[in-house]
C-alpha atoms as a PDB file:
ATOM      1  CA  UNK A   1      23.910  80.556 220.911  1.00  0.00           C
ATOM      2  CA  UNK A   2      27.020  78.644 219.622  1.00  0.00           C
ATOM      3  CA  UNK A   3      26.953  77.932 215.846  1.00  0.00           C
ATOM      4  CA  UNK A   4      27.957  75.134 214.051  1.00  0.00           C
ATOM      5  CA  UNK A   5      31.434  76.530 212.896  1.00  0.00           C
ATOM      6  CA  UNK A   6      31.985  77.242 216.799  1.00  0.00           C
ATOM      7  CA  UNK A   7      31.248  80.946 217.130  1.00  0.00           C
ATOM      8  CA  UNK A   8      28.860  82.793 218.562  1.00  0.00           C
ATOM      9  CA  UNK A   9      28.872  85.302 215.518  1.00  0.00           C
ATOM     10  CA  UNK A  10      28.752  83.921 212.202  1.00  0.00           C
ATOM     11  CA  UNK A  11      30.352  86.619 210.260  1.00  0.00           C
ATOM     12  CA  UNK A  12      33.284  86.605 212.672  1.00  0.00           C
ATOM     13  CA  UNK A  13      34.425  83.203 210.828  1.00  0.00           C
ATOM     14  CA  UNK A  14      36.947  84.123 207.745  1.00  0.00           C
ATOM     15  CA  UNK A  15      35.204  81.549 206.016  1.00  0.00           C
ATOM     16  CA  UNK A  16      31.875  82.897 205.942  1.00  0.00           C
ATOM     17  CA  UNK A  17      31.048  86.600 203.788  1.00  0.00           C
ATOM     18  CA  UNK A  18      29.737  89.394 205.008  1.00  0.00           C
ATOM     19  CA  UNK A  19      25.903  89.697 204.921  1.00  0.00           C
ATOM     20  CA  UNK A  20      23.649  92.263 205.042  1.00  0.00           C
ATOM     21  CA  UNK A  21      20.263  93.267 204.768  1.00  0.00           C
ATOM     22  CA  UNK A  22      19.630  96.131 202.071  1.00  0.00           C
ATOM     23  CA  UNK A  23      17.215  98.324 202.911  1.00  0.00           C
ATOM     24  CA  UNK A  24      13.925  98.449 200.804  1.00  0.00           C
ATOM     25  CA  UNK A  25      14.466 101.591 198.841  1.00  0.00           C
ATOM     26  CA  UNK A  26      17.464 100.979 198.069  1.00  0.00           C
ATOM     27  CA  UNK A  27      16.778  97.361 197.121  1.00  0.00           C
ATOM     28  CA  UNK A  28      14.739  98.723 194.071  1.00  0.00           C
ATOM     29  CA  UNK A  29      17.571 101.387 193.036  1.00  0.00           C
ATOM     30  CA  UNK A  30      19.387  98.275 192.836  1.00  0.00           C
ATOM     31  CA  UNK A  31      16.990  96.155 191.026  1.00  0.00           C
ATOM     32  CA  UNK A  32      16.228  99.008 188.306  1.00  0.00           C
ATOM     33  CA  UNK A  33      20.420  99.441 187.751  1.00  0.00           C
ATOM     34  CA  UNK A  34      20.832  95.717 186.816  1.00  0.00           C
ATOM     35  CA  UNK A  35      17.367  95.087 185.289  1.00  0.00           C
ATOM     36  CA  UNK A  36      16.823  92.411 187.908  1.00  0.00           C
ATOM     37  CA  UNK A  37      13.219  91.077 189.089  1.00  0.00           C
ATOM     38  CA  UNK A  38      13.306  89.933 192.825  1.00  0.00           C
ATOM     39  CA  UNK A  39      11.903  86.527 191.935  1.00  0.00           C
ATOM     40  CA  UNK A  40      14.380  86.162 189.620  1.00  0.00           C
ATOM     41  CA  UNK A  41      17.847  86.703 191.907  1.00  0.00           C
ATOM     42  CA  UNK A  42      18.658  83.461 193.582  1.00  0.00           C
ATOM     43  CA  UNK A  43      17.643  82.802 197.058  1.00  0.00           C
ATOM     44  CA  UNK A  44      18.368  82.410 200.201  1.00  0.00           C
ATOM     45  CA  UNK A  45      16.673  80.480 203.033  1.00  0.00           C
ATOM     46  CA  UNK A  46      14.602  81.615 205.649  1.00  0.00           C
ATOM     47  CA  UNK A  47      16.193  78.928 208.040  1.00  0.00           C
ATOM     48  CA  UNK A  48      20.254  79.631 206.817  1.00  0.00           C
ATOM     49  CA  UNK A  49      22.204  80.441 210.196  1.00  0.00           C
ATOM     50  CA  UNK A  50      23.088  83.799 208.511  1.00  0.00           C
ATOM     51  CA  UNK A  51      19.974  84.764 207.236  1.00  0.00           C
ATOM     52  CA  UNK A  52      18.534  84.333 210.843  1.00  0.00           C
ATOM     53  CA  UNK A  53      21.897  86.217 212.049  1.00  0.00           C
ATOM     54  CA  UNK A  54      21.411  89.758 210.577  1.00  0.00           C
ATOM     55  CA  UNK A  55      17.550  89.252 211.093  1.00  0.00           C
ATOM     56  CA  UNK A  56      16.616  88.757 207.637  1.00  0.00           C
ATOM     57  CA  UNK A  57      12.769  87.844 206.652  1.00  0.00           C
ATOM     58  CA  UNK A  58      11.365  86.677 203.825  1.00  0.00           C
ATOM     59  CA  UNK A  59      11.639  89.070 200.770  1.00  0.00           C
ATOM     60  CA  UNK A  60      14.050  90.951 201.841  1.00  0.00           C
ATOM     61  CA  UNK A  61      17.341  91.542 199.948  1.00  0.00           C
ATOM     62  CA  UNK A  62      20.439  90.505 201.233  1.00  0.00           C
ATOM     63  CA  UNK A  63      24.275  91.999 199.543  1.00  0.00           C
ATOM     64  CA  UNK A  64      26.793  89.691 200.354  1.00  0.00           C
ATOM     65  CA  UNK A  65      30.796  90.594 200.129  1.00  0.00           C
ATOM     66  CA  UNK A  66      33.319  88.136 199.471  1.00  0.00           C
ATOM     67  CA  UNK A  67      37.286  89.156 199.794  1.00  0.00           C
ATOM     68  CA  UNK A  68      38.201  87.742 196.074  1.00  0.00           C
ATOM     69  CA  UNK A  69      41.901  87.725 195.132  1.00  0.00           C
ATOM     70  CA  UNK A  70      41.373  88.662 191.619  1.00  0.00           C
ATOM     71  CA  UNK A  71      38.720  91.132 191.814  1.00  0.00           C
ATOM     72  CA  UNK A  72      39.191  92.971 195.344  1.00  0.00           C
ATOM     73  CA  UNK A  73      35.666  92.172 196.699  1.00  0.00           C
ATOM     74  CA  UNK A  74      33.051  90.515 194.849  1.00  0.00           C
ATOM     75  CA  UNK A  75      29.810  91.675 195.630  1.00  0.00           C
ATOM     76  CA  UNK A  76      26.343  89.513 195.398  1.00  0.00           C
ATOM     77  CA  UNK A  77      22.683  89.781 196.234  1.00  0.00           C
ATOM     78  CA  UNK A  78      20.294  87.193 196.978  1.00  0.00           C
ATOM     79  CA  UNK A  79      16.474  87.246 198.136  1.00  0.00           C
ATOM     80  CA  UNK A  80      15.409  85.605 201.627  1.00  0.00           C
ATOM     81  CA  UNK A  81      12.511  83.357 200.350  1.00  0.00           C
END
């Protein structure tokens, strides 16, 4: 399957960040360290080409990297709803 952006791979497009799925028991070592609620994170869509990518389903948590010229690598989580 060809994307929009013209790749088969999403991730392979220097525009778009890395994404991946965290797994669950590490999702809630991450919740407890920033005192985070899932239902509270922002979210994600089921139906966004990258969620479907990486195989992500609803609930799940998803880190996403972005290259960041101040800070290195800025690093983000979102929940597939």
């Amino acid at each position: 399957m060809v994307s929009l952006l013209g790749v088969k791979n999403l991730q392979e497009n220097y525009l778009v960040p890395k994404h991946e799925i965290v797994p669950k028991e590490r999702a809630q070592e991450i919740l407890a360290k920033y005192g985070a609620d899932a239902k509270k994170l922002p979210h994600l869509l089921r139906e966004d080409p990258v969620v479907e990518e990486i195989g992500a389903k609803k609930g799940d948590l998803v880190r996403i990297v972005r290259e960041s010229q101040t800070a290195g690598k800025a690093i983000y989580y979102r929940i597939v709803v």
